[in-house]
PDB file of N, CA and C in Angstrom:
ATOM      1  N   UNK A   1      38.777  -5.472 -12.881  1.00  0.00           N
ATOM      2  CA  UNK A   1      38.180  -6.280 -11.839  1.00  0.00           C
ATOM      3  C   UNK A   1      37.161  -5.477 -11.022  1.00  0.00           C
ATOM      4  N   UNK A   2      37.027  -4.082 -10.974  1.00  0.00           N
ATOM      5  CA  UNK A   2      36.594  -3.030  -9.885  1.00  0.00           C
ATOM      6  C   UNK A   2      35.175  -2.763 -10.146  1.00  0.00           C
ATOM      7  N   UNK A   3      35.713  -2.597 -11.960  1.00  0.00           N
ATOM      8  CA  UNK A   3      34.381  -2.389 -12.553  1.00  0.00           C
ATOM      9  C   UNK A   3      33.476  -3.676 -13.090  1.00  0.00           C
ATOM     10  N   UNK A   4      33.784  -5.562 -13.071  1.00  0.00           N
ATOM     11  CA  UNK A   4      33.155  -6.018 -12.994  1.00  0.00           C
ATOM     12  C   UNK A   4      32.559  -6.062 -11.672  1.00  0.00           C
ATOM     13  N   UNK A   5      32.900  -6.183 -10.341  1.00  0.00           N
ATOM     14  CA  UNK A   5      32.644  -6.627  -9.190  1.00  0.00           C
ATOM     15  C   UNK A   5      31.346  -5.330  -9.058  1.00  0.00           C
ATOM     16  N   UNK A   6      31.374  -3.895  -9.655  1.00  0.00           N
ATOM     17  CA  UNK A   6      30.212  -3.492  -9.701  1.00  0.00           C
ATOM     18  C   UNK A   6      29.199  -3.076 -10.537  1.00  0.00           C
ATOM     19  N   UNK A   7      29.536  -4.310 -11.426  1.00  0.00           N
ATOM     20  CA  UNK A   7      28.414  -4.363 -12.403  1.00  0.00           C
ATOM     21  C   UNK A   7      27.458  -5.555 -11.563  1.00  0.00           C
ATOM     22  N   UNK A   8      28.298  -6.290 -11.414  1.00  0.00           N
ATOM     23  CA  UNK A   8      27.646  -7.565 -10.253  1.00  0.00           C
ATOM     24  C   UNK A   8      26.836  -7.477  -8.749  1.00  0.00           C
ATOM     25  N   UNK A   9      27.411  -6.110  -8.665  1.00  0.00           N
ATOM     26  CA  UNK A   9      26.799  -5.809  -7.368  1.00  0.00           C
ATOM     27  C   UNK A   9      25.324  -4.973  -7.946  1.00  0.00           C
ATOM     28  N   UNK A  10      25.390  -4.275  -8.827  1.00  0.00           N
ATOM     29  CA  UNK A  10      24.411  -3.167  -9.568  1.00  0.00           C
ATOM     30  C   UNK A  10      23.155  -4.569  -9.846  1.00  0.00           C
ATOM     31  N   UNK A  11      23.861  -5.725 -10.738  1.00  0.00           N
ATOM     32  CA  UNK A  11      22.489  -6.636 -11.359  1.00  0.00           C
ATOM     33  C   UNK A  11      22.314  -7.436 -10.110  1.00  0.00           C
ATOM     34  N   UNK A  12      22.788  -7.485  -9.071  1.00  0.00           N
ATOM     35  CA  UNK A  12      22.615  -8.351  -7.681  1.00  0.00           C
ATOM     36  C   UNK A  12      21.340  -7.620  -6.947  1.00  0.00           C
ATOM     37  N   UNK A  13      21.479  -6.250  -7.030  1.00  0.00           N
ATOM     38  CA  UNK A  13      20.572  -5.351  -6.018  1.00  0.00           C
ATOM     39  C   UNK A  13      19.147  -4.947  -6.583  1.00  0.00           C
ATOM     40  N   UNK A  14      19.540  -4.900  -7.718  1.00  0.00           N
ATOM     41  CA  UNK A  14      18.063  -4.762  -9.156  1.00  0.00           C
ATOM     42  C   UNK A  14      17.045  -6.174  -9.034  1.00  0.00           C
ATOM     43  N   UNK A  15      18.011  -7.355  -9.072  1.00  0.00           N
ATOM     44  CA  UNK A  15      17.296  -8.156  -8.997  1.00  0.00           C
ATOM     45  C   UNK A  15      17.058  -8.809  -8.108  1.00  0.00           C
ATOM     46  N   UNK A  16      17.365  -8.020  -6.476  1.00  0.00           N
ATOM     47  CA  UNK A  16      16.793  -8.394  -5.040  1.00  0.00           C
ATOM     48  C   UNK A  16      15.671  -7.255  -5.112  1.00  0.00           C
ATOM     49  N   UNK A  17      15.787  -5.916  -5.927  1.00  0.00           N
ATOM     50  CA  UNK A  17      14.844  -5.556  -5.369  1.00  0.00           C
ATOM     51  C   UNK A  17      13.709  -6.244  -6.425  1.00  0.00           C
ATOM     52  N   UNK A  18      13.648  -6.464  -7.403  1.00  0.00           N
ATOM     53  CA  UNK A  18      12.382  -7.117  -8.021  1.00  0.00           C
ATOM     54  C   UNK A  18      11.751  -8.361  -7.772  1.00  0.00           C
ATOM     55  N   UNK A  19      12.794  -9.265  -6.785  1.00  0.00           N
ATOM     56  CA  UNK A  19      12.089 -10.450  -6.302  1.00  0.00           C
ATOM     57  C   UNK A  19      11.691  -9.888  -4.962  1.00  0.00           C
ATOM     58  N   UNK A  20      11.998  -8.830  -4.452  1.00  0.00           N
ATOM     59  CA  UNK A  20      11.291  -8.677  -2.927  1.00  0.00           C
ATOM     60  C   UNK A  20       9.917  -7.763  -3.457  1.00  0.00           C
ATOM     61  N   UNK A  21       9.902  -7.007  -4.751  1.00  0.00           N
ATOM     62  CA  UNK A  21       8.905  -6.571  -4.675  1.00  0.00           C
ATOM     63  C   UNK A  21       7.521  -7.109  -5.151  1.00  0.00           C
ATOM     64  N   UNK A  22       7.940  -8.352  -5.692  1.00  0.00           N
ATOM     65  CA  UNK A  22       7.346  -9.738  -6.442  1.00  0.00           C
ATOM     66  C   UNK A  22       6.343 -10.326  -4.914  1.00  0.00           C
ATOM     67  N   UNK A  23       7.467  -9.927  -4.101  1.00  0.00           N
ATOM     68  CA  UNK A  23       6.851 -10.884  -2.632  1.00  0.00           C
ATOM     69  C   UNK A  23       6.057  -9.931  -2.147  1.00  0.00           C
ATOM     70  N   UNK A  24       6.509  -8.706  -1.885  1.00  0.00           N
ATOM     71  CA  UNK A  24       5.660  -7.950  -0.762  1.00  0.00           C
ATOM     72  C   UNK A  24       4.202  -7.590  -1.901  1.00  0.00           C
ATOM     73  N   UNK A  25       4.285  -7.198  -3.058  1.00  0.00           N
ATOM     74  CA  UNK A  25       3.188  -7.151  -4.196  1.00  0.00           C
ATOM     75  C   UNK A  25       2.343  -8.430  -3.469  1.00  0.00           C
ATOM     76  N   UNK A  26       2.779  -9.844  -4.036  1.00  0.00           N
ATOM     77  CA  UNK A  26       1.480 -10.686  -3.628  1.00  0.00           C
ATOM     78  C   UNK A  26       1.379 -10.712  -1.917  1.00  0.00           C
ATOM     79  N   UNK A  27       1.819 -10.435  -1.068  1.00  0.00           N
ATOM     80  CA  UNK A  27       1.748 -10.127   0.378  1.00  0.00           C
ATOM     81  C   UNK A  27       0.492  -9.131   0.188  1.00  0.00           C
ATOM     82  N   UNK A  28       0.466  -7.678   0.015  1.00  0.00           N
ATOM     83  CA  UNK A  28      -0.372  -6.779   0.118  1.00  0.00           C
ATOM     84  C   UNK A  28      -1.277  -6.249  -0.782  1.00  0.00           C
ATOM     85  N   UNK A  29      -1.651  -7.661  -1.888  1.00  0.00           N
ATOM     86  CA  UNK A  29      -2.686  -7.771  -2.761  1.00  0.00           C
ATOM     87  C   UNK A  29      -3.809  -7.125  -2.280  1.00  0.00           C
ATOM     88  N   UNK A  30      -3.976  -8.120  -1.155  1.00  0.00           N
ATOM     89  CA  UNK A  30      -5.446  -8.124  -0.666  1.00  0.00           C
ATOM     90  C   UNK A  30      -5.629  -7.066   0.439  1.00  0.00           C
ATOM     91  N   UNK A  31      -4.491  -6.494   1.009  1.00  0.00           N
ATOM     92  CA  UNK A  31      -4.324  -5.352   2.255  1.00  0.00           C
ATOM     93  C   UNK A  31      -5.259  -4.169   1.393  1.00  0.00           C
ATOM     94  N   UNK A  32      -6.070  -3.641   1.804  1.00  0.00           N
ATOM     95  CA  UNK A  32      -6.980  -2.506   1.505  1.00  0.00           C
ATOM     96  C   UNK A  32      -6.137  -1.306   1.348  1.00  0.00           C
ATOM     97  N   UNK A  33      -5.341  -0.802   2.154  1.00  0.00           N
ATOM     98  CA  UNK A  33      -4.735   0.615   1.974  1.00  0.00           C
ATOM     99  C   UNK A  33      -3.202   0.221   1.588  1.00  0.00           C
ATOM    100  N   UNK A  34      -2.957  -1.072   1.186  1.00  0.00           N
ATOM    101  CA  UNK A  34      -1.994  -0.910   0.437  1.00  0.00           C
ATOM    102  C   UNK A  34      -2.179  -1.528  -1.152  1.00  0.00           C
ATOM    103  N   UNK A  35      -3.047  -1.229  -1.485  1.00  0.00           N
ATOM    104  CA  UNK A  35      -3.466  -2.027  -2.851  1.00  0.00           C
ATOM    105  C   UNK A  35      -2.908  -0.910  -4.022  1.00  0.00           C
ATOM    106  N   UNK A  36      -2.603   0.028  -3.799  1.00  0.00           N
ATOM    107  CA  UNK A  36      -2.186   0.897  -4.622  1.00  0.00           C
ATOM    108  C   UNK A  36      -0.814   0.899  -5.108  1.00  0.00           C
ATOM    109  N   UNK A  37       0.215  -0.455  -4.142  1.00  0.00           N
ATOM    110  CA  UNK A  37       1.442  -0.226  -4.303  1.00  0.00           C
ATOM    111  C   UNK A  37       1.281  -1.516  -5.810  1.00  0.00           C
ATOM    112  N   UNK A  38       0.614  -2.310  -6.058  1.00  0.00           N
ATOM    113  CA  UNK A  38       0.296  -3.326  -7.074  1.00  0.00           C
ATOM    114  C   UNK A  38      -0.261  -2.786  -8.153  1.00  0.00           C
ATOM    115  N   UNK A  39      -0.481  -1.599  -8.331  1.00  0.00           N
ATOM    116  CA  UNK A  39      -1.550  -1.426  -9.468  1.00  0.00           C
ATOM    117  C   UNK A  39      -0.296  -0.902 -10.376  1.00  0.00           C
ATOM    118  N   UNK A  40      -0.164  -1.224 -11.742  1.00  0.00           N
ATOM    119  CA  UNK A  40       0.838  -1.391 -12.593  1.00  0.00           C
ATOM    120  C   UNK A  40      -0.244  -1.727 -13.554  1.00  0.00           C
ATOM    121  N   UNK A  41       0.346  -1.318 -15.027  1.00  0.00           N
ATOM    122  CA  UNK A  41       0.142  -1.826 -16.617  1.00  0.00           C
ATOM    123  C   UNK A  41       1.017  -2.935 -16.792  1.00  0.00           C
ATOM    124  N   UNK A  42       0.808  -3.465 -17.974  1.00  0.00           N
ATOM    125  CA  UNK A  42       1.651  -4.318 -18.790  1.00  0.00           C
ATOM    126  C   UNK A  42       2.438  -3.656 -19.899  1.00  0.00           C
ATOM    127  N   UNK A  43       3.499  -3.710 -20.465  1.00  0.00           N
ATOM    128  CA  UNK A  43       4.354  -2.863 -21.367  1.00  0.00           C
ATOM    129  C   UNK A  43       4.460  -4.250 -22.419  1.00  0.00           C
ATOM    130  N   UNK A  44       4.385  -4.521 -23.641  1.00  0.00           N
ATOM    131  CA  UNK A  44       4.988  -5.095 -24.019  1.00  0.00           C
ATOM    132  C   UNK A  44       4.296  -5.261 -25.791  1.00  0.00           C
ATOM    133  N   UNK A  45       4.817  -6.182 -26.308  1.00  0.00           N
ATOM    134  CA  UNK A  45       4.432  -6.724 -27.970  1.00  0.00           C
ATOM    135  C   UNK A  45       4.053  -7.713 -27.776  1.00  0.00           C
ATOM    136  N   UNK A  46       3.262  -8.379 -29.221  1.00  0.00           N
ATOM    137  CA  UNK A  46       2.142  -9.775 -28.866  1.00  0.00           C
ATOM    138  C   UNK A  46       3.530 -10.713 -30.439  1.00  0.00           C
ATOM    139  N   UNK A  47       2.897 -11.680 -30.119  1.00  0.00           N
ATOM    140  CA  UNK A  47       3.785 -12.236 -31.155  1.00  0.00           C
ATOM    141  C   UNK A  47       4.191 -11.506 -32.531  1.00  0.00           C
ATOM    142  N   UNK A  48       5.377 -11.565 -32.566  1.00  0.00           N
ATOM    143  CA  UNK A  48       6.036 -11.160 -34.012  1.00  0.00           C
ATOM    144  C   UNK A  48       6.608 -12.124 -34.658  1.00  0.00           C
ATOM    145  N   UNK A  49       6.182 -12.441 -35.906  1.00  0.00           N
ATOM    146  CA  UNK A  49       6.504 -13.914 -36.709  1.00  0.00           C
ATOM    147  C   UNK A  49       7.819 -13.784 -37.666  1.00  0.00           C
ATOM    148  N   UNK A  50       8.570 -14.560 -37.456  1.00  0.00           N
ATOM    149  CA  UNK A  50       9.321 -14.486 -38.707  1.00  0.00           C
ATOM    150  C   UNK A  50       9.602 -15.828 -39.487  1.00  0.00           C
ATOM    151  N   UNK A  51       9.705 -16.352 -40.827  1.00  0.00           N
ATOM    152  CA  UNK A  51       8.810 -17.517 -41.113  1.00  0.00           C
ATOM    153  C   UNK A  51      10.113 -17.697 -41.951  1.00  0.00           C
ATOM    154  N   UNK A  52      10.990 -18.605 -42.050  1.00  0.00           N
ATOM    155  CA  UNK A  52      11.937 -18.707 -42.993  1.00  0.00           C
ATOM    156  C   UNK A  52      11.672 -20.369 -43.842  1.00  0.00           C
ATOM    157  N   UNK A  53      10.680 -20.397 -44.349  1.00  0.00           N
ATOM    158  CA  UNK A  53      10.207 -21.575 -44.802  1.00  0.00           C
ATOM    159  C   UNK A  53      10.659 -22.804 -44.090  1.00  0.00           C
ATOM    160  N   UNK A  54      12.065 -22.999 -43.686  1.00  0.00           N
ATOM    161  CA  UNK A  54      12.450 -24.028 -42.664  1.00  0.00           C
ATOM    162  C   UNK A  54      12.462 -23.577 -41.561  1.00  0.00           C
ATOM    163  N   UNK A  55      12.297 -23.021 -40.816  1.00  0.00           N
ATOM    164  CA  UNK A  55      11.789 -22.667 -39.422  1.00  0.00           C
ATOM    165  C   UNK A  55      11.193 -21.476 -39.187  1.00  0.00           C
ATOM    166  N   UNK A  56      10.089 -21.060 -38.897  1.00  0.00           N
ATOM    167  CA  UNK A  56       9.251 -20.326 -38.038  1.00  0.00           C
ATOM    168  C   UNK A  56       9.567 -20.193 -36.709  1.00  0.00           C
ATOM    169  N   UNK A  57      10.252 -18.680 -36.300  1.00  0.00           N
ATOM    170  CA  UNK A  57      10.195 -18.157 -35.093  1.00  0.00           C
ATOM    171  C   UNK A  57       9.376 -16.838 -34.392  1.00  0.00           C
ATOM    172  N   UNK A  58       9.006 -17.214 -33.375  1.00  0.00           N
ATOM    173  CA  UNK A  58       7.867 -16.274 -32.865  1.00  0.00           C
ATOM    174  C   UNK A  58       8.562 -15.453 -32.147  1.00  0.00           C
ATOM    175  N   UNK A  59       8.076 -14.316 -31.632  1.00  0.00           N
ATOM    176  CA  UNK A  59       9.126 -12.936 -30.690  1.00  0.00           C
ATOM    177  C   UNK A  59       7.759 -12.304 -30.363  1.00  0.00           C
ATOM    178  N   UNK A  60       7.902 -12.501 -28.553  1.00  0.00           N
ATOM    179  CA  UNK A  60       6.939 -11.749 -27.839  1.00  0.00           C
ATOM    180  C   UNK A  60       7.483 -11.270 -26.846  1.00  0.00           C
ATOM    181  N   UNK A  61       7.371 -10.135 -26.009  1.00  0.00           N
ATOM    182  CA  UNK A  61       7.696  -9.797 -25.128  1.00  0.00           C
ATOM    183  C   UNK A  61       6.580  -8.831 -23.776  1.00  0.00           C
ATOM    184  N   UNK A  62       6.230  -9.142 -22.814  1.00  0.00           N
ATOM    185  CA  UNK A  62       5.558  -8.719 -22.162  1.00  0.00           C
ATOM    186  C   UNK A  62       6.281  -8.416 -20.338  1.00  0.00           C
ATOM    187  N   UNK A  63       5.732  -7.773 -20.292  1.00  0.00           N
ATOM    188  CA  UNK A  63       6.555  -7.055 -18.850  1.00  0.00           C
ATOM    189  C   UNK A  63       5.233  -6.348 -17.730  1.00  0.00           C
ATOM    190  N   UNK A  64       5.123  -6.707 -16.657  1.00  0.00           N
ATOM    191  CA  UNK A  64       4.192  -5.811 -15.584  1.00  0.00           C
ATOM    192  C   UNK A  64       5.126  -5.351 -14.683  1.00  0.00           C
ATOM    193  N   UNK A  65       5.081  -3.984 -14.929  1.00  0.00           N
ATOM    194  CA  UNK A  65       5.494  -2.646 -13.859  1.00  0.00           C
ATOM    195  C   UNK A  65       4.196  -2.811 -13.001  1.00  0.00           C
ATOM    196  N   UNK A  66       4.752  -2.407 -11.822  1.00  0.00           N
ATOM    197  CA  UNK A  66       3.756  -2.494 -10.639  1.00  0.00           C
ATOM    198  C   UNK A  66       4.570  -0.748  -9.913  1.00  0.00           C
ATOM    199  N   UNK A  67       3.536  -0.225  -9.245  1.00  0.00           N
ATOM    200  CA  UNK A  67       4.414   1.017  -8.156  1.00  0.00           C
ATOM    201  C   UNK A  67       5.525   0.284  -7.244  1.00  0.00           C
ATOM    202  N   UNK A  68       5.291  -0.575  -6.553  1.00  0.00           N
ATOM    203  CA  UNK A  68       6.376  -1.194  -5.808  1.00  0.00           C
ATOM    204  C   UNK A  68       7.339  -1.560  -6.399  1.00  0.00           C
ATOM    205  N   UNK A  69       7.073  -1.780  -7.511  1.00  0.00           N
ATOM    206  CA  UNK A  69       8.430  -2.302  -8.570  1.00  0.00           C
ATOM    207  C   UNK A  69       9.576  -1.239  -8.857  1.00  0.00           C
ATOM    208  N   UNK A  70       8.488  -0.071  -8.843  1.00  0.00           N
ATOM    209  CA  UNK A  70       9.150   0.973  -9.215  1.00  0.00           C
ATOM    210  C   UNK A  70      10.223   2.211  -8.174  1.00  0.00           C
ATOM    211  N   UNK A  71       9.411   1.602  -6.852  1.00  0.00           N
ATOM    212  CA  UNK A  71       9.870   2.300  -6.003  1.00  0.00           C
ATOM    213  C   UNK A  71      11.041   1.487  -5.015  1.00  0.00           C
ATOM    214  N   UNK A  72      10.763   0.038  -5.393  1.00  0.00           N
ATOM    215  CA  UNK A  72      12.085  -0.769  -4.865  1.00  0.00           C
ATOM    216  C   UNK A  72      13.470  -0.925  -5.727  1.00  0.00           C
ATOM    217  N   UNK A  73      13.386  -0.874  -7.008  1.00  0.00           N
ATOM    218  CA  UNK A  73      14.354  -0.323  -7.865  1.00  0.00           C
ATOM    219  C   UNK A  73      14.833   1.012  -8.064  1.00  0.00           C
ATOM    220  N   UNK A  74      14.358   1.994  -7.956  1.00  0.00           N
ATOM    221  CA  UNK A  74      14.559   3.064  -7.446  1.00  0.00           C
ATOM    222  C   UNK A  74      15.372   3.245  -6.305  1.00  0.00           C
ATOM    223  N   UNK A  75      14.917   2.373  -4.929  1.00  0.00           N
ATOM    224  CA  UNK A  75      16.076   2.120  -3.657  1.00  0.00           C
ATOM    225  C   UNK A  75      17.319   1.302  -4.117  1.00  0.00           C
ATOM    226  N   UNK A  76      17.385   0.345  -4.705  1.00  0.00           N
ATOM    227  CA  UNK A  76      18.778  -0.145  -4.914  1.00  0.00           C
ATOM    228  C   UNK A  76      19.310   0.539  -6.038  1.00  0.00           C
ATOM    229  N   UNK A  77      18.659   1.749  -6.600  1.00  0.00           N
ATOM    230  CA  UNK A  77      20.059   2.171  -7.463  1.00  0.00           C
ATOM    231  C   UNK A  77      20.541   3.056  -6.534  1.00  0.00           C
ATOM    232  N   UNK A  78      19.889   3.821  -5.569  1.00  0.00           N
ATOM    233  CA  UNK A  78      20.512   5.167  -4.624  1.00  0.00           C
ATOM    234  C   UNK A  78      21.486   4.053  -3.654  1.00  0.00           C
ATOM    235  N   UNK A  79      20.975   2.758  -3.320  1.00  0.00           N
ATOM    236  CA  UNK A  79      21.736   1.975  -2.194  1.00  0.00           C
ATOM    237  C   UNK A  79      22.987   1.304  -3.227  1.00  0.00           C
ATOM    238  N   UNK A  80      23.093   1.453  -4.519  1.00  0.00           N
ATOM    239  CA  UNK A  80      23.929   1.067  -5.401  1.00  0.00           C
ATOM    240  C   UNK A  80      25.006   1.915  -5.073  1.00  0.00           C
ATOM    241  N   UNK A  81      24.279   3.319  -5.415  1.00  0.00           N
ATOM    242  CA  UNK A  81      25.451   4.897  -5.577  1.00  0.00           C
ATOM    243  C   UNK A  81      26.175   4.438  -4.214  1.00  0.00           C
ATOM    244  N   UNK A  82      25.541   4.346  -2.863  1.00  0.00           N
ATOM    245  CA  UNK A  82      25.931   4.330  -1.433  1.00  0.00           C
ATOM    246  C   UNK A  82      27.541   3.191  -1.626  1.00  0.00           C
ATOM    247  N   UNK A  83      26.695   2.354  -1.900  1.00  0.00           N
ATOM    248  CA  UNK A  83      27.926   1.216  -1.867  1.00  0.00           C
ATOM    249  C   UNK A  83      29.050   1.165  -2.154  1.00  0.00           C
ATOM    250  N   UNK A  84      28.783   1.379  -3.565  1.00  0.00           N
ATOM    251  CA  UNK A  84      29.758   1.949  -4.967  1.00  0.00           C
ATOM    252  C   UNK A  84      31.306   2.621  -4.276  1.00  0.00           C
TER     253      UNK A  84
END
């Protein structure tokens, strides 16, 4: 029970920090001296086909890392350890 309740707390805090950094990202788009916390690549693959004469399935995957992304996930794993 100990160790689900902090697996739940671990994917709870990961994915507060990626929707807050989702928000403050489009918040300080346009802010001049904070435009550096948005600048991120894309990581990912373009379609991969696999064709089984009765169905055709496609597999893509794409992902944007941003610095804020990186540095607000970064805080909830140390605020993870804290909790824990």
């Amino acid at each position: 029970m100990n160790k689900t309740k902090n697996t739940l707390i671990l994917i709870f805090l990961v994915l507060a920090a990626i929707i807050l950094s989702a928000l403050i990202g489009t918040l300080t788009q346009d802010v001049g001296f904070l435009k550096w916390l948005t600048w991120g690549e894309s990581v990912g693959f373009d379609a991969v086909n696999l064709d089984l004469s009765i169905i055709d399935i496609s597999f893509s995957f794409h992902m944007q890392v941003n610095v804020l992304q990186v540095l607000f996930i970064a805080a909830a794993l140390l605020l993870y350890k804290k909790v824990r």
